[in-house]
Protein backbone atom coordinates (compact mmCIF):
# COMPACT_ATOMS: atom_id res chain seq x y z
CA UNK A 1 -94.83 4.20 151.64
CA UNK A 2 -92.35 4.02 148.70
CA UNK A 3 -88.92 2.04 148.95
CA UNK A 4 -86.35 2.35 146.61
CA UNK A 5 -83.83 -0.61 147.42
CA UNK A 6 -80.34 -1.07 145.73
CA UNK A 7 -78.71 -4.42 146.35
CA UNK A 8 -75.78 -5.44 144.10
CA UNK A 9 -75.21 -9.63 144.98
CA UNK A 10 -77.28 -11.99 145.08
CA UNK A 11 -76.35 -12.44 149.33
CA UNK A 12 -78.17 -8.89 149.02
CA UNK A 13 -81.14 -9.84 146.84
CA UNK A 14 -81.49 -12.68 149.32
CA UNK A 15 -81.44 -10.50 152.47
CA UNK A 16 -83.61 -8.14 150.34
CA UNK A 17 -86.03 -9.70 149.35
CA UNK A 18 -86.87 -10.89 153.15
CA UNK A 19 -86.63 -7.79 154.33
CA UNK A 20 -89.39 -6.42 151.72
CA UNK A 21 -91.97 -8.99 153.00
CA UNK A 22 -91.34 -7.91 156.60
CA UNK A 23 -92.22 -4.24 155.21
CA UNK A 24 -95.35 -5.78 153.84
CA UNK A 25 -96.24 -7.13 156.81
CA UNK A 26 -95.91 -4.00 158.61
CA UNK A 27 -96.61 -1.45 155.95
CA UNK A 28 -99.34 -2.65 153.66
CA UNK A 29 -99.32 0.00 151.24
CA UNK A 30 -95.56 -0.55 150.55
CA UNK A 31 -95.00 -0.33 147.04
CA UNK A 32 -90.94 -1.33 145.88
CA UNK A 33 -88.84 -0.19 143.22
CA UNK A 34 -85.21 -1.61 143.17
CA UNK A 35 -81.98 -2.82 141.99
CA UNK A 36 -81.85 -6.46 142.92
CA UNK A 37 -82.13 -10.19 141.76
CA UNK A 38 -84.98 -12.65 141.06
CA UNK A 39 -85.66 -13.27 145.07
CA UNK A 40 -86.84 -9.67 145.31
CA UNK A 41 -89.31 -9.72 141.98
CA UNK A 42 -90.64 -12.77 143.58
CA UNK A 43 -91.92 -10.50 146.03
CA UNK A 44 -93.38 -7.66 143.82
CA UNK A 45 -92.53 -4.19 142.93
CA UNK A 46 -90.36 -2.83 139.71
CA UNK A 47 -87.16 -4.76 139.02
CA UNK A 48 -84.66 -1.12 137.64
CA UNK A 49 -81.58 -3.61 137.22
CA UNK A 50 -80.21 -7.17 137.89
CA UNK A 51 -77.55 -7.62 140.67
CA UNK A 52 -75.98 -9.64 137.14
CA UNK A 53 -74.78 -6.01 135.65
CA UNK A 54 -73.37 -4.87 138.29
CA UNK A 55 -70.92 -7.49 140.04
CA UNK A 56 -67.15 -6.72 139.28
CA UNK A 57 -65.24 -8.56 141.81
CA UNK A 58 -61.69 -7.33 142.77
CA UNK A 59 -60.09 -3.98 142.23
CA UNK A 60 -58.49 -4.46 138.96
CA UNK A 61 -61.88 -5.64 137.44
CA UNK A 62 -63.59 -2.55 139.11
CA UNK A 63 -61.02 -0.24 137.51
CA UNK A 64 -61.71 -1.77 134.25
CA UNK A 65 -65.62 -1.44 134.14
CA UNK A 66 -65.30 2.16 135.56
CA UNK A 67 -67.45 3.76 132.84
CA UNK A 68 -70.04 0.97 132.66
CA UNK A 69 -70.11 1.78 136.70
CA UNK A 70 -70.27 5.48 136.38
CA UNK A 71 -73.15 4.83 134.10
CA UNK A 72 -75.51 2.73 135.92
CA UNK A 73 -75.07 5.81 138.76
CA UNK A 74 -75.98 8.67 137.06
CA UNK A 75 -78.65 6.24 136.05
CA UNK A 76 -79.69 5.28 139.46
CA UNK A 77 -79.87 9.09 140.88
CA UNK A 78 -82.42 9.82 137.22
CA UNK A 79 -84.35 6.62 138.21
CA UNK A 80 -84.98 8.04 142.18
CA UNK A 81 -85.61 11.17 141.05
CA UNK A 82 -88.45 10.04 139.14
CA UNK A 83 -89.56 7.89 141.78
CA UNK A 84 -89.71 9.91 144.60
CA UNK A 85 -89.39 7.54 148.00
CA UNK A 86 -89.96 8.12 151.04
CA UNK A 87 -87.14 5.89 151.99
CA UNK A 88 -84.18 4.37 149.86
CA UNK A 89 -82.67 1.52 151.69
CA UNK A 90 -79.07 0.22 150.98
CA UNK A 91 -78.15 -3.21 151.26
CA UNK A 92 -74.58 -3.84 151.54
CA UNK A 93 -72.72 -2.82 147.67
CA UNK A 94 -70.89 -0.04 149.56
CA UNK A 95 -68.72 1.47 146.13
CA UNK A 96 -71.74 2.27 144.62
CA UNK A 97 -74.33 2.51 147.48
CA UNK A 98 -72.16 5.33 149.91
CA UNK A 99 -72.07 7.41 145.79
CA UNK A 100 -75.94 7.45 146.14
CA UNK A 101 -76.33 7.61 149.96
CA UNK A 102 -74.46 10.72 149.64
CA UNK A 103 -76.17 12.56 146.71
CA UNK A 104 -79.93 11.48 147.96
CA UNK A 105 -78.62 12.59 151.94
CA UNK A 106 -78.01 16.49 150.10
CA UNK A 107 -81.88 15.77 148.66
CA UNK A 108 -83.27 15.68 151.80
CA UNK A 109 -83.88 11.94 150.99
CA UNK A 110 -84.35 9.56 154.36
CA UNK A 111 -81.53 7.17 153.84
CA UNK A 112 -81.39 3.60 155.58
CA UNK A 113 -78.59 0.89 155.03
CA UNK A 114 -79.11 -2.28 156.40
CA UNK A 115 -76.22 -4.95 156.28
CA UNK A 116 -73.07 -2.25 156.68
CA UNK A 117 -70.23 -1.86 154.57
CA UNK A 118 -67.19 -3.77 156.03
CA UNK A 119 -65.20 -0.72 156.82
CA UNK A 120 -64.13 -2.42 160.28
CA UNK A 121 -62.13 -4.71 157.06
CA UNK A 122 -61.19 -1.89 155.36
CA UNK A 123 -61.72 1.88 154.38
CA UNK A 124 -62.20 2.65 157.95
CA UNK A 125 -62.45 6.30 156.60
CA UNK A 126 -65.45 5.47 155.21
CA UNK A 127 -66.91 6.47 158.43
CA UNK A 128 -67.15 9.67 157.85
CA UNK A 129 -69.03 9.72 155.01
CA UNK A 130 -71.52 7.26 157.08
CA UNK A 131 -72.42 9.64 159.67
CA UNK A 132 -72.81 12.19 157.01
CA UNK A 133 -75.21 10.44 154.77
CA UNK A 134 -76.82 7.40 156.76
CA UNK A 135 -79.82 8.29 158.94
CA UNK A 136 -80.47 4.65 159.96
CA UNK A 137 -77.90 1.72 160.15
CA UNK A 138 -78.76 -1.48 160.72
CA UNK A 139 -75.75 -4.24 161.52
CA UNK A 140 -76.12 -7.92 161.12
CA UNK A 141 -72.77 -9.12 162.95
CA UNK A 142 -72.32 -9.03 167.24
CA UNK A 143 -68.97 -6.90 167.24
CA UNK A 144 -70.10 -4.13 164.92
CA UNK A 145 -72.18 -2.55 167.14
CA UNK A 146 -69.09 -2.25 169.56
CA UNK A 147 -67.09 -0.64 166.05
CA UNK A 148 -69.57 1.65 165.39
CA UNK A 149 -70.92 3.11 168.84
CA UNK A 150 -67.63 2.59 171.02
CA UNK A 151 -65.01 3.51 168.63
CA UNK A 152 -66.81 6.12 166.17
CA UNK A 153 -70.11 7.45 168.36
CA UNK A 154 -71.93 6.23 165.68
CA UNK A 155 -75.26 4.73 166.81
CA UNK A 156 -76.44 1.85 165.32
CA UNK A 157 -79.20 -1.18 165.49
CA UNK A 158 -77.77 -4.76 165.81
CA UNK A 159 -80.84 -6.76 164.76
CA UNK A 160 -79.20 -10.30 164.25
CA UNK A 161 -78.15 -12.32 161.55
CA UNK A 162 -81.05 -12.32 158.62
CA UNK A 163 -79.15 -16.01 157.48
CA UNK A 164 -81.28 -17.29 160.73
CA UNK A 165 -84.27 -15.84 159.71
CA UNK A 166 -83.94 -17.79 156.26
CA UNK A 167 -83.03 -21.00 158.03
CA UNK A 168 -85.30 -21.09 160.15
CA UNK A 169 -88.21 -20.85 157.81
CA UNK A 170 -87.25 -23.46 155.30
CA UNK A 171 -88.64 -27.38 155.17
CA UNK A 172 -86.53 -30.24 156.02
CA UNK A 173 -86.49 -32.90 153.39
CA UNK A 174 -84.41 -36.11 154.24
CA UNK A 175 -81.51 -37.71 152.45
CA UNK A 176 -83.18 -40.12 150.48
CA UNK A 177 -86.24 -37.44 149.16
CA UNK A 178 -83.32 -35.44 148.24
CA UNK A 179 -81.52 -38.56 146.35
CA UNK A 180 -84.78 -38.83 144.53
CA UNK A 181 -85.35 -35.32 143.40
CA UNK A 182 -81.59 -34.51 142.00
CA UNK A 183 -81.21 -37.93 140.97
CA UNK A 184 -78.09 -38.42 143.23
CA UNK A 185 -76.08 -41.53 143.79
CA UNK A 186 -76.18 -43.53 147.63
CA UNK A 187 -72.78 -41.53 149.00
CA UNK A 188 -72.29 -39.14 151.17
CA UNK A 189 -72.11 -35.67 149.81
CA UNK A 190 -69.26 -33.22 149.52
CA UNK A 191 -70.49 -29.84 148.78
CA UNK A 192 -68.96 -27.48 146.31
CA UNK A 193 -69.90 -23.71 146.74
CA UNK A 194 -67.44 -21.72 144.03
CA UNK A 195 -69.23 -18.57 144.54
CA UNK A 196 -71.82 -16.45 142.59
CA UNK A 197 -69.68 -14.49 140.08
CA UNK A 198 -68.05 -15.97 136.49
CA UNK A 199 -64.39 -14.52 137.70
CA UNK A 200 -64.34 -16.18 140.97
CA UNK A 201 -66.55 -19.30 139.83
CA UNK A 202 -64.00 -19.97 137.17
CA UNK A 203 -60.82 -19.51 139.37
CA UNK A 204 -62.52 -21.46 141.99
CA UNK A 205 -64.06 -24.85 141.02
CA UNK A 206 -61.47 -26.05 139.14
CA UNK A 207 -59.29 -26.54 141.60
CA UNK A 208 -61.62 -28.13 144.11
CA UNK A 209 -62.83 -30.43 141.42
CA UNK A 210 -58.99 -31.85 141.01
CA UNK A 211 -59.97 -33.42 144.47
CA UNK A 212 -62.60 -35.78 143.14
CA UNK A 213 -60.90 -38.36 141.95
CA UNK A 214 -59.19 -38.81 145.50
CA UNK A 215 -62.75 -39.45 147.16
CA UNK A 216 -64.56 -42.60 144.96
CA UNK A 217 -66.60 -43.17 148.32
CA UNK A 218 -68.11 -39.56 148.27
CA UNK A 219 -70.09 -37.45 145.68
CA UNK A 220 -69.24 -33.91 144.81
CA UNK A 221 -72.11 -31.43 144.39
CA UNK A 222 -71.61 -28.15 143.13
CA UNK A 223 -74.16 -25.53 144.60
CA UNK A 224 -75.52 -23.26 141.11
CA UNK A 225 -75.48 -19.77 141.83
CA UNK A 226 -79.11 -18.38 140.63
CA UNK A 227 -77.26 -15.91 138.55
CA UNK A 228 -75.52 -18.44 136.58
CA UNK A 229 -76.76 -20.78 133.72
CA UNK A 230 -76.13 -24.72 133.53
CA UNK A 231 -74.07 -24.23 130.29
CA UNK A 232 -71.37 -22.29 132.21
CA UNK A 233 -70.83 -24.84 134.63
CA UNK A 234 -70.50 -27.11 131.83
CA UNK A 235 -68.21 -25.54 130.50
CA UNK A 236 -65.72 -25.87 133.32
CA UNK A 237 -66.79 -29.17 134.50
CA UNK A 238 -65.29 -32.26 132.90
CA UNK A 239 -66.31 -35.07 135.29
CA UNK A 240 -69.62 -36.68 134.50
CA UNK A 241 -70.34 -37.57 137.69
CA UNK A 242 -69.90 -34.04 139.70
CA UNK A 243 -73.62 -33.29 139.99
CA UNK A 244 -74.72 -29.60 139.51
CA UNK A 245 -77.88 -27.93 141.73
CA UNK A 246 -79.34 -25.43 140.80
CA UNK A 247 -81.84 -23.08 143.24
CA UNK A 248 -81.40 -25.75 146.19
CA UNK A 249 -78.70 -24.65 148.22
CA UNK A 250 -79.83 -24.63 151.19
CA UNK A 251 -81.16 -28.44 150.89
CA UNK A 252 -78.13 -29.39 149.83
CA UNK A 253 -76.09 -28.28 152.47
CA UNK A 254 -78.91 -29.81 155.08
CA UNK A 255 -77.63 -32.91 153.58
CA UNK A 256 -73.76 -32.11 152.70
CA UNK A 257 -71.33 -34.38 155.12
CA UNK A 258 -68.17 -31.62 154.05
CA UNK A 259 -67.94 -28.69 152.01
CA UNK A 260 -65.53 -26.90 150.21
CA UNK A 261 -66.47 -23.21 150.23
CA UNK A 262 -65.56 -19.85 148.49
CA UNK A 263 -64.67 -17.31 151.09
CA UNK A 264 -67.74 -15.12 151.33
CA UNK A 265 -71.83 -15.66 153.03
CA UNK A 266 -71.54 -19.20 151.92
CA UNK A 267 -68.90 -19.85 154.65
CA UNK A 268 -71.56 -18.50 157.14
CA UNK A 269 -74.26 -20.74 155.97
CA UNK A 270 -72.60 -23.71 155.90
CA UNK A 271 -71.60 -23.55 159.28
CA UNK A 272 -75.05 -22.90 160.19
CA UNK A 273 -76.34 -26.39 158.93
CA UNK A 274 -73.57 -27.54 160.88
CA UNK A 275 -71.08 -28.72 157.72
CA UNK A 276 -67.01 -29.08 158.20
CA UNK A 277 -65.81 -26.88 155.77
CA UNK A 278 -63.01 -25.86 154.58
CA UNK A 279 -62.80 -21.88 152.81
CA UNK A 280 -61.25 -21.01 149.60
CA UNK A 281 -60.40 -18.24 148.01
CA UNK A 282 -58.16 -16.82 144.98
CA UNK A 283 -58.24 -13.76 143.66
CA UNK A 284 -56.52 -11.75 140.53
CA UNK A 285 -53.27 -11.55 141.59
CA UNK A 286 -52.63 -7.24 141.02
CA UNK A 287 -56.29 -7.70 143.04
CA UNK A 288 -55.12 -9.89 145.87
CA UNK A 289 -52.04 -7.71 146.14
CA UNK A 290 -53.50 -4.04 146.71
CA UNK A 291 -55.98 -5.71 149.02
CA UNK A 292 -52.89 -7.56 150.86
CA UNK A 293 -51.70 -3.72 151.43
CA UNK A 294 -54.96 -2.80 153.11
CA UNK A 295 -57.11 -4.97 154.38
CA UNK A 296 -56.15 -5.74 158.25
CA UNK A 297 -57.77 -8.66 158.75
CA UNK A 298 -56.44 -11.75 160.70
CA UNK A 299 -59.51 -13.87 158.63
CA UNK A 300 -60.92 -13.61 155.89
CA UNK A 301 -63.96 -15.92 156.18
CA UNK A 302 -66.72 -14.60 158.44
CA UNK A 303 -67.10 -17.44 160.72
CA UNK A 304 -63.47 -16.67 162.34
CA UNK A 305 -63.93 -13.36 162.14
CA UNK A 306 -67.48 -13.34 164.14
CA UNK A 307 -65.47 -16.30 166.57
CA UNK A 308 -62.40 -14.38 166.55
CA UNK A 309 -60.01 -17.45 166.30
CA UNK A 310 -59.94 -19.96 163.44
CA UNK A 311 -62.59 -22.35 163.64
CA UNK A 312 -62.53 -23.49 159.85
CA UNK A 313 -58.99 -23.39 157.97
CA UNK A 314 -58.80 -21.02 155.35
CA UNK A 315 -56.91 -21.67 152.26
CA UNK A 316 -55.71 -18.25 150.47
CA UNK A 317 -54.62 -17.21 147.22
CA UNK A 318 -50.92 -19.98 146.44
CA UNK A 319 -52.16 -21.83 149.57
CA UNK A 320 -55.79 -22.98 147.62
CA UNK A 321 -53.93 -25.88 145.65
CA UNK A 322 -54.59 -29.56 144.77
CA UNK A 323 -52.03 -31.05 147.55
CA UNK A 324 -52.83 -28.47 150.51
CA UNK A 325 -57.10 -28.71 149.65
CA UNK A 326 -56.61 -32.28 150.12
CA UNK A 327 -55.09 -32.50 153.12
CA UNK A 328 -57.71 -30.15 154.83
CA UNK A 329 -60.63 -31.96 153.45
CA UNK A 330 -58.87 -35.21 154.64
CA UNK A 331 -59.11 -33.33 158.63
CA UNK A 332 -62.58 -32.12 157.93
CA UNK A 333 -63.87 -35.76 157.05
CA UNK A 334 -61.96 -36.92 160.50
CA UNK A 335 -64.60 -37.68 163.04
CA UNK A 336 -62.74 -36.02 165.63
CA UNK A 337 -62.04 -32.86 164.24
CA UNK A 338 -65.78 -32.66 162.61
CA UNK A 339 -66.70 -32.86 166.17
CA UNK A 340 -64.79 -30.07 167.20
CA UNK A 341 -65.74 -27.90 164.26
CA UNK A 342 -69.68 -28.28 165.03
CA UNK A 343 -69.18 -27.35 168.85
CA UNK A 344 -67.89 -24.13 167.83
CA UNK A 345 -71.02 -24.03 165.52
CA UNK A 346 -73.48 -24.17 168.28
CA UNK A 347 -71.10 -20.66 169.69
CA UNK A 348 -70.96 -19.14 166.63
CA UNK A 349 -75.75 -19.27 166.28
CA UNK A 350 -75.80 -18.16 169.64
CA UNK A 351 -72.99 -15.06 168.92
CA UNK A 352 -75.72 -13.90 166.18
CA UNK A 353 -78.65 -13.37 168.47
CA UNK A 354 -81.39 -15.42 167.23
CA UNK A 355 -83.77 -15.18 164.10
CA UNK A 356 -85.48 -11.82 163.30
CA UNK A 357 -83.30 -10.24 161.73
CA UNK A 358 -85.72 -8.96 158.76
CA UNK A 359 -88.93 -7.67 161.20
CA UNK A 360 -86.67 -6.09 163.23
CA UNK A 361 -85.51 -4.27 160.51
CA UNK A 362 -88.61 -3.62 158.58
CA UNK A 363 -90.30 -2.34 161.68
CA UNK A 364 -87.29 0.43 162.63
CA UNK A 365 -87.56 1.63 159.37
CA UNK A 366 -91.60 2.18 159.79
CA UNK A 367 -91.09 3.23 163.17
CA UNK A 368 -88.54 6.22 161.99
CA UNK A 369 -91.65 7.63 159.97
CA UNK A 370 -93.61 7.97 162.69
């Protein structure tokens, strides 16, 4: 079979790229042609375009790359065309995935989208154009199942959280093997995850790295995002000894005591290797404000929202400064409250149903050919 597979982040090339060796597993003539990162070349087929032209965070940024967007669509549609699937899959990247779902659905193309659009967040309306266009949705978080089937007669797969899936399948290395390899000092570690895009890497880590000098008996490790080169961290990082990772994420938070984390996956991952964190986010401010108007959201980081209280403080937009950061990393490092914080961890893995996530997925979507 032929898969055409659009995925706009690098959360989706992650997720992506599992899911394409699940489809290789089960359908061994599956030849890929996508819109992705690195993760999913790794795995074979035609790389179309990087996640790295296509990430405008925030609606004032999206309004001023409109034409540069409108492009790379009427781009996308010539590129299927010529391709010819017998599925396209969709992995999150709803602004520009739900444009395609809807012209490929009038095609007579079989559409699947796994990892749904947040419309329980937002553009609820969105709906709509969901049951229109979507043949096949598959949902990675417990209560959107309940959205979709209960509220909008929507069926839909939940098939688990594919973060467990690549968890579960990665080594353990031990503090001191780590030490060796990044060439780290004998302190704990306090993890720095800014994010994956310039805009929000550059509003982000300079304000958690005017915390360092309050913590001389701790290290501070930034987490590189793959799409991001070492220069560009340089070139916001003064402090010669903040470490930068690059490709290693996942190791480092198996070995992070705290983190400090951008409001997005990250917050999810961290708190399933266990790590106190506290979430941070800023946005453009004519951004922050239209979402302010319609976003209805008590949280904004997904590990209260899946809990549905706060487990891990959140600090938003004026409230992400030097004096309030502090403070929270000062309860996070607390031995009581870290205790606290990793109970509700053990909840929060057993809310997401256990690994699998990616072979579930990759066999519904063989399955619907049959």
């Amino acid at each position: 079979m032929k898969y055409y597979i659009i995925a706009g982040e690098a959360s989706g090339d992650l997720h992506a790229s599992n899911l394409m060796q699940a489809l290789q597993e089960k359908d061994t003539s599956a030849d890929f042609r996508f819109w992705g990162g690195d993760l999913m070349a790794e795995v074979g087929g035609t790389l179309v375009r990087h996640y790295r032209e296509l990430a405008f965070m925030g609606f004032w940024e999206v309004i001023t790359n409109l034409k540069t967007i409108f492009k790379n669509i009427n781009f996308c549609k010539v590129d299927i065309l010529g391709y010819q699937p017998d599925a396209i899959i969709f992995i999150d990247y709803p602004g520009f995935n739900m444009r395609i779902a809807q012209w490929a659905k009038e095609l007579g193309f079989a559409t699947h989208y796994y990892i749904s659009p947040q419309i329980w967040a937002w553009k609820e309306n969105r709906i709509k154009a969901i049951k229109r266009d979507i043949d096949h949705m598959y949902v990675i978080l417990p209560f959107e199942k309940d959205f979709y089937e209960n509220k909008h007669d929507f069926p839909v797969h939940f098939v688990g959280h594919p973060l467990l899936d690549q968890i579960e399948k990665r080594k353990d290395i031990s503090f001191e093997a780590f030490k060796l390899k990044h060439k780290l000092e004998d302190k704990p570690i306090i993890a720095l995850l800014p994010g994956s895009r310039k805009q929000e890497i550059s509003k982000m880590l300079s304000v958690m790295l005017s915390v360092v000098e309050h913590y001389p008996s701790f290290q501070f490790v930034i987490a590189g995002a793959p799409s991001q080169d070492e220069e560009f961290y340089k070139s916001i990082v003064s402090n010669s000894e903040v470490k930068l990772i690059e490709n290693d994420t996942y190791n480092l938070l198996s070995q992070a005591h705290a983190a400090l984390v951008t409001s997005g996956t990250a917050t999810l991952e961290a708190a399933l290797f266990e790590v106190p964190e506290v979430v941070c986010y800023k946005a453009n401010a004519v951004s922050y404000l239209i979402a302010k108007q319609i976003v209805n959201l008590r949280f904004i980081s997904l590990v209260n929202l899946i809990m549905d209280r706060e487990v891990v403080k959140e600090l938003i937009q004026s409230d992400f400064n030097v004096k309030q950061l502090q403070q929270e990393l000062d309860k996070v490092l607390d031995l009581k409250k870290r205790e606290d914080i990793q109970k509700e961890y053990k909840e929060l893995k057993t809310k997401l149903g256990g690994v699998g996530a990616s072979r579930k997925t990759a066999e519904l979507i063989v399955n619907s050919f049959n």
